[in-house]
Protein backbone atom coordinates (compact mmCIF):
# COMPACT_ATOMS: atom_id res chain seq x y z
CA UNK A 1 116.19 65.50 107.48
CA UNK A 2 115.92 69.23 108.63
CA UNK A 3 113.37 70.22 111.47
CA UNK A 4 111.99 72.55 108.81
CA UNK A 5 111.22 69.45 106.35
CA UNK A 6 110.56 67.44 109.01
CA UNK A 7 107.57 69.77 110.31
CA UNK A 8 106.48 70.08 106.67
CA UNK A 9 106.04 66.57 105.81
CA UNK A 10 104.31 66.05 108.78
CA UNK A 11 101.81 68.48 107.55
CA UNK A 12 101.39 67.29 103.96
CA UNK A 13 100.52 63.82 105.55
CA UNK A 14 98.08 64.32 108.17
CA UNK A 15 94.69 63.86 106.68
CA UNK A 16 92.42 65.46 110.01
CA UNK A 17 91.02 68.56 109.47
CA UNK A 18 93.36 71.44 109.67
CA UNK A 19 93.01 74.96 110.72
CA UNK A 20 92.19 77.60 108.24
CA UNK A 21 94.07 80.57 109.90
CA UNK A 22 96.88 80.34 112.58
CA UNK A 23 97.32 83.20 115.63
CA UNK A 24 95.03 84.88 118.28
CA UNK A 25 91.79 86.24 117.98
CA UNK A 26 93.28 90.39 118.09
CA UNK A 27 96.36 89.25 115.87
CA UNK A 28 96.14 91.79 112.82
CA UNK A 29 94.95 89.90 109.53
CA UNK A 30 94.10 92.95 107.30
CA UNK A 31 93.96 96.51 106.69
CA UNK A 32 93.35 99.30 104.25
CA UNK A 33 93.09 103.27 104.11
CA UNK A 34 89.56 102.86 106.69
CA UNK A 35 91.42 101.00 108.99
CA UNK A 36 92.47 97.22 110.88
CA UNK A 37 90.82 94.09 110.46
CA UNK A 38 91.69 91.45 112.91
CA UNK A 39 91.79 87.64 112.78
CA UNK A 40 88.40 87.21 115.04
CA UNK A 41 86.61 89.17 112.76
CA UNK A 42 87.38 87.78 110.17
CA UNK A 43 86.62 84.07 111.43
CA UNK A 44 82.99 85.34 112.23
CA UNK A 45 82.92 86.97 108.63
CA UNK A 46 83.88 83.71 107.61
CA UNK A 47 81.35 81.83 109.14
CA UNK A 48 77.93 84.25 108.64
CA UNK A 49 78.96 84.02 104.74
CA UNK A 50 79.30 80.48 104.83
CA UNK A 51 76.11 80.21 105.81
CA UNK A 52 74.28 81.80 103.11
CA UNK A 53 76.24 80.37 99.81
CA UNK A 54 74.37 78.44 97.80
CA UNK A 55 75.23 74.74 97.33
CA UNK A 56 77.73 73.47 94.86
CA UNK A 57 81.17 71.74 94.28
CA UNK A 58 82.43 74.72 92.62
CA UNK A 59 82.55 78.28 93.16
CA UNK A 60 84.35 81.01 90.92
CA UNK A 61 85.45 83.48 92.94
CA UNK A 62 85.96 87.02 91.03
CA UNK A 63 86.40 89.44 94.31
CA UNK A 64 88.72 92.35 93.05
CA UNK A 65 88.91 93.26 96.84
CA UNK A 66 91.58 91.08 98.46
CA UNK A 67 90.36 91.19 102.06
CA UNK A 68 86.70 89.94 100.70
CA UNK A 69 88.28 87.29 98.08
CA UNK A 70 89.85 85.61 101.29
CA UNK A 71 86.43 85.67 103.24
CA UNK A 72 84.79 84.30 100.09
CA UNK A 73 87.33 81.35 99.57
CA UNK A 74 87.48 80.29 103.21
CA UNK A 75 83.57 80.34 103.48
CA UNK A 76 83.53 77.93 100.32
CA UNK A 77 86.10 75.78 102.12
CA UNK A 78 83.74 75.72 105.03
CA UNK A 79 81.36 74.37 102.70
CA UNK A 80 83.09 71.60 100.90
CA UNK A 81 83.37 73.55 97.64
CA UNK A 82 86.65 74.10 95.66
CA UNK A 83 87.33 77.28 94.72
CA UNK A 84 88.09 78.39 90.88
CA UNK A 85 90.75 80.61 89.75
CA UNK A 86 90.88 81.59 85.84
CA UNK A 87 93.83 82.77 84.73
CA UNK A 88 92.19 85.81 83.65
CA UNK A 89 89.04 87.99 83.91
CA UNK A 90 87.93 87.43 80.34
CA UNK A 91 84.63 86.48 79.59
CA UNK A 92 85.64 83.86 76.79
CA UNK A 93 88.14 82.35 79.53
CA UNK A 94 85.63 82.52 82.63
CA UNK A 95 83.06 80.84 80.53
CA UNK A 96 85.35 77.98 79.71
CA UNK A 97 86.64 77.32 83.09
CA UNK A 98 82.77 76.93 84.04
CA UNK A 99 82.07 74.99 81.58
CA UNK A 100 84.72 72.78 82.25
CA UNK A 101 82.77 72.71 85.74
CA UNK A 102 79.34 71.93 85.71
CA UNK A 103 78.30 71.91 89.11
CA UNK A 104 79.36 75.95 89.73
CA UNK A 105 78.65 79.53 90.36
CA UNK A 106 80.53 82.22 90.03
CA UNK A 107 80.96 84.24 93.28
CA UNK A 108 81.84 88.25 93.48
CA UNK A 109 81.97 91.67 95.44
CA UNK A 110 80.11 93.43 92.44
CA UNK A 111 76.40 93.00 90.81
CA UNK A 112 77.99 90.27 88.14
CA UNK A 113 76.01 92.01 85.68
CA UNK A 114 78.12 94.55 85.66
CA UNK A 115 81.57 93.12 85.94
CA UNK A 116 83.97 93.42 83.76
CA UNK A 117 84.68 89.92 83.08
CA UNK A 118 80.68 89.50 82.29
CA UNK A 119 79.95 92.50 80.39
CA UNK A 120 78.36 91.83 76.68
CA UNK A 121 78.01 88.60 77.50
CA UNK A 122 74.52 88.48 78.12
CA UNK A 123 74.01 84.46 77.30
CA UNK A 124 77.05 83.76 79.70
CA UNK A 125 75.27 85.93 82.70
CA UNK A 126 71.79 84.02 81.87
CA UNK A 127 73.74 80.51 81.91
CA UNK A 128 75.25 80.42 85.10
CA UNK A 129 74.22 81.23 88.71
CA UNK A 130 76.14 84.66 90.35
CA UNK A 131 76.04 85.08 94.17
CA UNK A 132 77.64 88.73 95.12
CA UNK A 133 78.94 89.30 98.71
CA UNK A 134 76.61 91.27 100.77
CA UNK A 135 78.22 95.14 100.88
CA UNK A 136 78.27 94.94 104.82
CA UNK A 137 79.63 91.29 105.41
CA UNK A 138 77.69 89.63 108.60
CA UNK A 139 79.41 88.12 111.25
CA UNK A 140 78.71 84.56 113.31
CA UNK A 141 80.68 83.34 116.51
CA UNK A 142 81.06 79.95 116.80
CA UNK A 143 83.98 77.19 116.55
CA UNK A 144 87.60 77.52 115.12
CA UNK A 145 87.42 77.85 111.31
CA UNK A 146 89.04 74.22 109.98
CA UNK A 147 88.22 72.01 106.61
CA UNK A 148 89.58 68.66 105.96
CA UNK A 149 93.11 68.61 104.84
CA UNK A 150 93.00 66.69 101.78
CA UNK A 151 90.03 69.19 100.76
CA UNK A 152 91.17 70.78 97.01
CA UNK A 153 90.87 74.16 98.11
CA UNK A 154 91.48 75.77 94.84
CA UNK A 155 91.82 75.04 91.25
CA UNK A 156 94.46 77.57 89.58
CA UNK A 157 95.01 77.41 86.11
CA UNK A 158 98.25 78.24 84.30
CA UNK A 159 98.78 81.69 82.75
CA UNK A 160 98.26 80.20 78.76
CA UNK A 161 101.80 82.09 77.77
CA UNK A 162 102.67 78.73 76.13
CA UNK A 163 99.09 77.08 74.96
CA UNK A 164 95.90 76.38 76.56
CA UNK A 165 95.37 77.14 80.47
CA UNK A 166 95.63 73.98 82.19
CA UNK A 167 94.27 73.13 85.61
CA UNK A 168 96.24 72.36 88.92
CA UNK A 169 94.39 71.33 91.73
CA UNK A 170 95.92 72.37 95.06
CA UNK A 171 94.61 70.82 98.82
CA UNK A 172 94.42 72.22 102.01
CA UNK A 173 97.84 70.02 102.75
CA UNK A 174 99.51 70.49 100.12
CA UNK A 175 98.81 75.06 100.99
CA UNK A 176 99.99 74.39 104.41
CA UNK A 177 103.51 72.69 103.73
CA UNK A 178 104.37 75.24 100.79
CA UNK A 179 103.24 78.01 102.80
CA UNK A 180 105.76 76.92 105.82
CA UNK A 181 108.34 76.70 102.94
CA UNK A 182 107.84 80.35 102.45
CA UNK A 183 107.64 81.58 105.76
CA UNK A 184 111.14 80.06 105.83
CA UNK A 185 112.02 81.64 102.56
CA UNK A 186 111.04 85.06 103.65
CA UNK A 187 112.00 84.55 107.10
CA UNK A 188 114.44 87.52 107.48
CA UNK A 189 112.24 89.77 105.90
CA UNK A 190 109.58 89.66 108.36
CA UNK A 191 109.54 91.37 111.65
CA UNK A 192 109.45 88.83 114.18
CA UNK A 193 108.36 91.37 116.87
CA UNK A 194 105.35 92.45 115.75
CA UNK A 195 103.09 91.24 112.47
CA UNK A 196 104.61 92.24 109.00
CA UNK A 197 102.24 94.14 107.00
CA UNK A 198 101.98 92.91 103.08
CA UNK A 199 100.93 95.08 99.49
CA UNK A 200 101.08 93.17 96.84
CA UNK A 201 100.48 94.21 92.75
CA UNK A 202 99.30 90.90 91.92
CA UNK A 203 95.75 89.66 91.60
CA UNK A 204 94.86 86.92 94.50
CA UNK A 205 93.42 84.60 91.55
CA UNK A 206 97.42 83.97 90.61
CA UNK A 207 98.83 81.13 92.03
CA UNK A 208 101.44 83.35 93.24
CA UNK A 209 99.19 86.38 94.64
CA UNK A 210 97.45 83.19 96.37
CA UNK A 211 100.73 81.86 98.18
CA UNK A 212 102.20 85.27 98.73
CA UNK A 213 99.26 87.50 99.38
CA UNK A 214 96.04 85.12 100.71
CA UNK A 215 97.88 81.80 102.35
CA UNK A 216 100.93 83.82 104.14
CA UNK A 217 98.48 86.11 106.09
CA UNK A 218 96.05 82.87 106.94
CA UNK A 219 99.06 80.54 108.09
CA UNK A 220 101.49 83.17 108.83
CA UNK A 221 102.69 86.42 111.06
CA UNK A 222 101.43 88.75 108.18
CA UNK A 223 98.77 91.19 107.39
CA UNK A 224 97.66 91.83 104.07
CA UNK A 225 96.35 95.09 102.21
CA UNK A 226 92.98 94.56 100.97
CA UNK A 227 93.38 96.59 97.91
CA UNK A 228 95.33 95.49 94.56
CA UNK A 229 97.56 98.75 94.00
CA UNK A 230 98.66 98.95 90.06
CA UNK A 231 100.22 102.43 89.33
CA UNK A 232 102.77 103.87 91.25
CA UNK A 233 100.98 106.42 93.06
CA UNK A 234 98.08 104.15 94.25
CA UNK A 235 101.48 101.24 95.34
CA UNK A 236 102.74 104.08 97.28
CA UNK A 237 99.70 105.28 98.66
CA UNK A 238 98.92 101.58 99.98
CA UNK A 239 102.40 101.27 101.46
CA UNK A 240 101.49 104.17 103.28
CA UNK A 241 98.35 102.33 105.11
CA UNK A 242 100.74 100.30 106.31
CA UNK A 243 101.00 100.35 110.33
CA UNK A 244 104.98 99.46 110.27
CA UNK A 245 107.57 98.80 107.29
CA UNK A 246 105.85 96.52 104.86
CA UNK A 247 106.72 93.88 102.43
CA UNK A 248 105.63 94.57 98.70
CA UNK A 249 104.64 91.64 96.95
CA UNK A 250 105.21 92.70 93.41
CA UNK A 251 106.23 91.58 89.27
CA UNK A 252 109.06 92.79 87.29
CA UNK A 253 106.42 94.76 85.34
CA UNK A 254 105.23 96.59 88.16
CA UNK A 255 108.60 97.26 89.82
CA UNK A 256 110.14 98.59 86.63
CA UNK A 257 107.51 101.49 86.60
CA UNK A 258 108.17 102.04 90.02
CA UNK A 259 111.99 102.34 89.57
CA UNK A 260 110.82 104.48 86.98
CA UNK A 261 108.13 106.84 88.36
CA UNK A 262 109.01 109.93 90.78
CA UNK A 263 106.47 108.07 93.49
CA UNK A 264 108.05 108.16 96.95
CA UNK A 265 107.96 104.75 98.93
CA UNK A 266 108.02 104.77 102.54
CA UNK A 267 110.51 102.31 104.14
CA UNK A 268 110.11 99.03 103.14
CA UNK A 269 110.81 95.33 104.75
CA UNK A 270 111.80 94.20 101.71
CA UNK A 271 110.52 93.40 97.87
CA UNK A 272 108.99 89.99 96.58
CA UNK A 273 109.27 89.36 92.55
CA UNK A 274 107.58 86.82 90.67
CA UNK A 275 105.74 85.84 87.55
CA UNK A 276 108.94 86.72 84.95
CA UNK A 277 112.47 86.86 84.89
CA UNK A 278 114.00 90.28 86.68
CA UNK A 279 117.14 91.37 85.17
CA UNK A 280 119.77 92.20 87.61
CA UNK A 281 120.17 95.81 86.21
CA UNK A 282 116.39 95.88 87.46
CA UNK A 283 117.13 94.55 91.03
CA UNK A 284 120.16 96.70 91.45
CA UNK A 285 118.56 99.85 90.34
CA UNK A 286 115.25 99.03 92.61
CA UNK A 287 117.54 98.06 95.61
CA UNK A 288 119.61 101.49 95.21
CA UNK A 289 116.55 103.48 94.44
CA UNK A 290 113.99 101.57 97.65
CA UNK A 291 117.27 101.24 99.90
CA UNK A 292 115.73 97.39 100.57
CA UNK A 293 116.20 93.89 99.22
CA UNK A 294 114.95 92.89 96.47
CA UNK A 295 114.15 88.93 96.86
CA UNK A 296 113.53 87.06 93.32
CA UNK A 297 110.87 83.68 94.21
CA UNK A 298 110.60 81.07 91.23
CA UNK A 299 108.16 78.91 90.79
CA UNK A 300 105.17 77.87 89.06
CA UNK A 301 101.50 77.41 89.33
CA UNK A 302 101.64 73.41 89.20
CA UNK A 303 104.82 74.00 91.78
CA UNK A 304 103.99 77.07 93.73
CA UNK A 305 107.22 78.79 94.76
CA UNK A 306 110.44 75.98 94.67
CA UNK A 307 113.52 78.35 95.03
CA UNK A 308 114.81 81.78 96.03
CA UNK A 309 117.68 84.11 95.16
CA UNK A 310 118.95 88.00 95.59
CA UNK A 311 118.94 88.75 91.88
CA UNK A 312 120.90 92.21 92.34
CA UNK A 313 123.94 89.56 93.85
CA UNK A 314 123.42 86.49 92.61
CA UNK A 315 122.19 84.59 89.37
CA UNK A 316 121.94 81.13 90.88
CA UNK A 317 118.80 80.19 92.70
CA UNK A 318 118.47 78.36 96.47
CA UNK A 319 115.57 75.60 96.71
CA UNK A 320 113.66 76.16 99.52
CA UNK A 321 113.36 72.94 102.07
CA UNK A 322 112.35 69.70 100.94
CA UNK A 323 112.46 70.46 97.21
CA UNK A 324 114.79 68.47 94.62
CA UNK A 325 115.21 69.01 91.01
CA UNK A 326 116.60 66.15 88.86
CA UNK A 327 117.56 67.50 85.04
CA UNK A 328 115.91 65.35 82.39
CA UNK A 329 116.12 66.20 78.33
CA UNK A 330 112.85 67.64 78.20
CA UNK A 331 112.89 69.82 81.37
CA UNK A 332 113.07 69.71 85.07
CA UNK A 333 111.55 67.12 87.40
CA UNK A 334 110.40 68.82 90.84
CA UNK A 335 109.79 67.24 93.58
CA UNK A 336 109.23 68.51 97.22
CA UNK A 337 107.38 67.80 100.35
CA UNK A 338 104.18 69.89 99.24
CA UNK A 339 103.81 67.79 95.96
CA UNK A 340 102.42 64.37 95.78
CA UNK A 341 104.01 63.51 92.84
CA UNK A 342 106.73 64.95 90.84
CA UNK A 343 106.30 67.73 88.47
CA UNK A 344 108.35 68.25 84.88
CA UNK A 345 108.37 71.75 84.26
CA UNK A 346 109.87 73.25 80.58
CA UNK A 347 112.54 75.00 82.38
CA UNK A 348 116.28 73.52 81.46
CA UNK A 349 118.57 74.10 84.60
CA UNK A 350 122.57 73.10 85.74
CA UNK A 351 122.33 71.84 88.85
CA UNK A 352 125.88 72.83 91.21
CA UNK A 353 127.80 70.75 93.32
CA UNK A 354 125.90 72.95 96.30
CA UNK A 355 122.75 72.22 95.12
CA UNK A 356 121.81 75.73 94.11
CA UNK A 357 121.00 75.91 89.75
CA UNK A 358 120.78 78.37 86.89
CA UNK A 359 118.20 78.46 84.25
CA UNK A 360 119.54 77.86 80.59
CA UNK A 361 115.96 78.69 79.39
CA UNK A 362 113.09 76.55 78.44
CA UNK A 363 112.51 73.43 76.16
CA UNK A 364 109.84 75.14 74.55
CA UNK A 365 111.85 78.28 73.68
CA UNK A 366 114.76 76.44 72.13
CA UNK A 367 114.10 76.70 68.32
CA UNK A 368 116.56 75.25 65.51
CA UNK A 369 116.90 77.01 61.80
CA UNK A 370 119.23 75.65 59.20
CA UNK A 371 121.05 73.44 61.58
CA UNK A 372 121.03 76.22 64.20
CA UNK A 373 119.44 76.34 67.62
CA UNK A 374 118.93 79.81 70.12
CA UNK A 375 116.57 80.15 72.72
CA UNK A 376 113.28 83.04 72.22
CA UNK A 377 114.10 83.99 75.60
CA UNK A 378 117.69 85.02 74.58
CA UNK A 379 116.24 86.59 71.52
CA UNK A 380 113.69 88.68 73.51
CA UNK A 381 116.82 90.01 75.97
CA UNK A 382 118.39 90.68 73.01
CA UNK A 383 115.27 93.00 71.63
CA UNK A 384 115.00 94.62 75.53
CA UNK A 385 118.51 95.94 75.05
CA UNK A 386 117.87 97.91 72.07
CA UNK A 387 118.10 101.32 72.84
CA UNK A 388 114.72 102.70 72.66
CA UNK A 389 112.78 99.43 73.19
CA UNK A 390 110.74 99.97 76.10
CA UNK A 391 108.91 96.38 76.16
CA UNK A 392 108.83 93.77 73.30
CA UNK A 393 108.68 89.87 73.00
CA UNK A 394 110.16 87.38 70.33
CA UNK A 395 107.67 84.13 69.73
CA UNK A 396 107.49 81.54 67.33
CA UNK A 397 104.33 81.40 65.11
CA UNK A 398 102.19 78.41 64.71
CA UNK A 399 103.68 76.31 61.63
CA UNK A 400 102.41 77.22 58.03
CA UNK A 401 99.99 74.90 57.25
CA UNK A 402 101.28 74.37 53.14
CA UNK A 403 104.89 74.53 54.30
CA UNK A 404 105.51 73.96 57.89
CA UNK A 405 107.53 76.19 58.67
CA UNK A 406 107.31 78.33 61.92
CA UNK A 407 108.08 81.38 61.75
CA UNK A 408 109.88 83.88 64.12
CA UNK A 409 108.12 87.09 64.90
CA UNK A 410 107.99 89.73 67.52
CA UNK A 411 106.37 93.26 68.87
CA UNK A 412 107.68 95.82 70.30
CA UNK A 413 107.27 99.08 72.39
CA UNK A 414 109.44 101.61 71.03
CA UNK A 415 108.59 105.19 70.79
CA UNK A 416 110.10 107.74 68.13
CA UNK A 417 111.68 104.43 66.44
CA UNK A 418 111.09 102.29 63.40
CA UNK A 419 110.52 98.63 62.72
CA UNK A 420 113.54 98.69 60.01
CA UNK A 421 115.56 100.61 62.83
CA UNK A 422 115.21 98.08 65.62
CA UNK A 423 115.84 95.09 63.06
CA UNK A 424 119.10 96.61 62.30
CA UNK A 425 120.06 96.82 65.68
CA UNK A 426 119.29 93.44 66.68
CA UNK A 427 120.72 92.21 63.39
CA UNK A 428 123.96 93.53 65.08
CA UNK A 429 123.68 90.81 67.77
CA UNK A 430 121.84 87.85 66.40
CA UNK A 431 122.34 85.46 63.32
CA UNK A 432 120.53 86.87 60.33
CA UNK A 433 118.50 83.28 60.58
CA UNK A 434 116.91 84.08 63.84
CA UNK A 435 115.72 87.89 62.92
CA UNK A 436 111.96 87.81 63.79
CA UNK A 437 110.15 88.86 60.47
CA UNK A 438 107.65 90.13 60.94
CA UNK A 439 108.48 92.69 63.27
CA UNK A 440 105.79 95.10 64.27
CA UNK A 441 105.79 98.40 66.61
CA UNK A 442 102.65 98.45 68.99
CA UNK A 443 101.44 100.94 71.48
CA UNK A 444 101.61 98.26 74.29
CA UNK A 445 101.59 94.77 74.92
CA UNK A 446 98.82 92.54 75.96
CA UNK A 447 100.22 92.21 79.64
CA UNK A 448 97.81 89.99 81.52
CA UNK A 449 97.36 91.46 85.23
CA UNK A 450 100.56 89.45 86.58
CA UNK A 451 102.69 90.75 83.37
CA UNK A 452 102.36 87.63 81.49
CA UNK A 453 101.84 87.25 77.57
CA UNK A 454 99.15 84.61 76.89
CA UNK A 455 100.09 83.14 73.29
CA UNK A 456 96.92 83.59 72.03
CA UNK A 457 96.62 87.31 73.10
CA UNK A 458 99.63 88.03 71.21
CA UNK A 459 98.70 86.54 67.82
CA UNK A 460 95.84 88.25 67.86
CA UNK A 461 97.64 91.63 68.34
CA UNK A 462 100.25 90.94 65.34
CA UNK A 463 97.41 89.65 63.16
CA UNK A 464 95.73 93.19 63.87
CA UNK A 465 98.63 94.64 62.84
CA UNK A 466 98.85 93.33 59.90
């Protein structure tokens, strides 16, 4: 066994209370466009707000600013309480996750009355307690900030791109030996002579924003923007607050409109890219156009991140230490060092002889039609290369209820083009069987904020079409 596995294991099965940040007092934690935040101030941030939440199992924490989500979910820790994270700001989807938790508040940096996740939903805002932040967060001194290791420190929930959100408990344990797996992962993109400043696109609530962007600065030589950039010109301007050559933490989503914008990037460290599938015609034109690597993590929320690869070079993924994958008919079993118990993901893979594997797609993408089978993930590529298409998604429908049958159907982005147009062009590349119908041209699709394309969100769009 490696010294890296070895050191994680002995992590996951410690069960003494652990630390909750790693590094001395003046080590840089944070930062902005105002200025530096270092780790000592934010352990006595930590502390004073720990002191004045109010009691509960659960809190749902809906900070939009990064620095003060981190303060708000170590102060809960402090307290014994698990920490929510929906998998979107929707009222509908916040008010199920709390009712699906009884014993809860929801916890913020703005009035809750006024937040976007809670506006018009008057009943919802009467139902359940709020507790905002104070603007000016106090400060206490007092002892090391540590919680109990087999403490659930969050509960993420998955994005809902193939059915209902489903929750995925994560402990304190289980944080700290994924977290060393991606300090390893990302260990030659960090500068190991001073702390690597981070950006990163995605919201902290993801279970990927969480491991890159919240548990890397707390366990890790890294300081994180408090902002969550989303254009190009506000991602450059936070690169820019860096104090060295940062790391952007980004999606394919966000990188493409980079690539694609006239924004100019300061030197970077490197790029991180997560939450869907980067083409390599992506990662080579960001990698030419940033002059940086661009390093594709995969994972999943009931995972975290399990493997690694340079997209622009390479189509074959690296597991990071301690993680296996066995092949099964249905999926993928996972299991690593960080999970207690194996995990079957949808994902169908070919393992090598070198232990590195390619995707073949998903179980739940693989459709059959009149005796023949293709993948919706192959069929959207096929839509993306369409000339004109500038975003666009193939899914199956629900079945009909009088004759069962699922049908294919898909949206698109394409400007200055019509639906009979694109058909014909992806009628040139796929079996007349598997041509979505209907087809419909939208304005945009409904992206969550990691890129994603909840099921439900996108029925609703073609129905509205219709």
């Amino acid at each position: 066994m490696s010294a890296v596995v070895q050191s994680i294991t002995g992590l996951l099965h410690r069960h003494e209370a652990a630390a909750l940040t790693r590094g001395a007092p003046a080590r840089l934690f944070a930062f902005d466009a105002v200025g530096a935040i270092d780790l000592g101030r934010f352990a006595g941030e930590v502390r004073a707000v720990a002191d004045l939440l109010p009691d509960a199992r659960f809190a749902l924490n809906l900070c939009e600013d990064r620095y003060r989500f981190m303060v708000a979910l170590c102060a809960a820790a402090l307290r014994g309480q698990t920490t929510l994270l929906p998998p979107s700001r929707a009222a509908a989807v916040v008010e199920d996750v709390l009712a699906q938790h009884r014993d809860s508040y929801v916890l913020g940096d703005a009035l809750m009355q006024g937040d976007a996740a809670m506006q018009g939903d008057a009943a919802m805002a009467a139902k359940h307690r709020h507790w905002r932040l104070p603007p000016a967060l106090p400060r206490r001194d007092g002892e090391a900030l540590a919680i109990p290791e087999d403490l659930p420190l969050v509960i993420g929930y998955t994005s809902g791109s193939t059915g209902r959100p489903k929750p995925n408990p994560k402990s304190w344990a289980s944080f700290r030996a994924s977290t060393a797996q991606n300090l390893a992962a990302l260990d030659d993109l960090l500068d190991h002579a001073a702390v690597t400043p981070l950006i990163a696109t995605v919201p902290p609530q993801h279970m990927y924003g969480m491991e890159m962007s919240v548990l890397l600065p707390l366990l890790g030589p890294v300081a994180v923007h408090g902002a969550r950039p989303f254009f190009p010109d506000d991602i450059a301007r936070a690169l820019r607050d860096a104090p060295s050559a940062p790391l952007l933490v980004t999606t394919p989503v966000h990188l493409r409109a980079l690539v694609e914008s006239d924004a100019s990037l300061p030197p970077l460290r490197g790029i991180v890219s997560a939450t869907a599938p980067l083409s390599r015609e992506l990662a080579v034109a960001a990698e030419q156009r940033f002059a940086c690597e661009v390093r594709e993590v995969f994972g999943s929320t009931e995972t975290c991140v399990i493997a690694r690869r340079r997209t622009a070079y390479e189509s074959a993924w690296t597991l990071l230490p301690g993680v296996q994958l066995t092949p099964q008919p249905d999926g993928t079993a996972v299991q690593g060092v960080h999970l207690t118990h194996a995990v079957v993901l949808a994902d169908l893979v070919e393992v090598h002889d070198d232990g590195r594997f390619e995707l073949r797609g998903r179980n739940a993408d693989l459709i059959e039609i009149a005796g023949k089978r293709a993948s919706l993930g192959d069929l959207t590529r096929r839509l993306l290369a369409v000339p004109g298409v500038r975003d666009g998604v193939v899914f199956q429908l629900d079945p009909c209820p009088r004759t069962g049958v699922a049908r294919i159907a898909a949206l698109a982005v394409a400007p200055g083009l019509r639906e009979a147009q694109v058909l014909a062009a992806l009628r040139e590349h796929a079996d007349p069987v598997f041509l979505p119908r209907p087809l419909r041209l939208v304005d945009a699709l409904p992206r969550n904020e990691t890129g994603k394309l909840p099921r439900a969100a996108l029925a609703v769009l073609l129905r509205h079409e219709d």
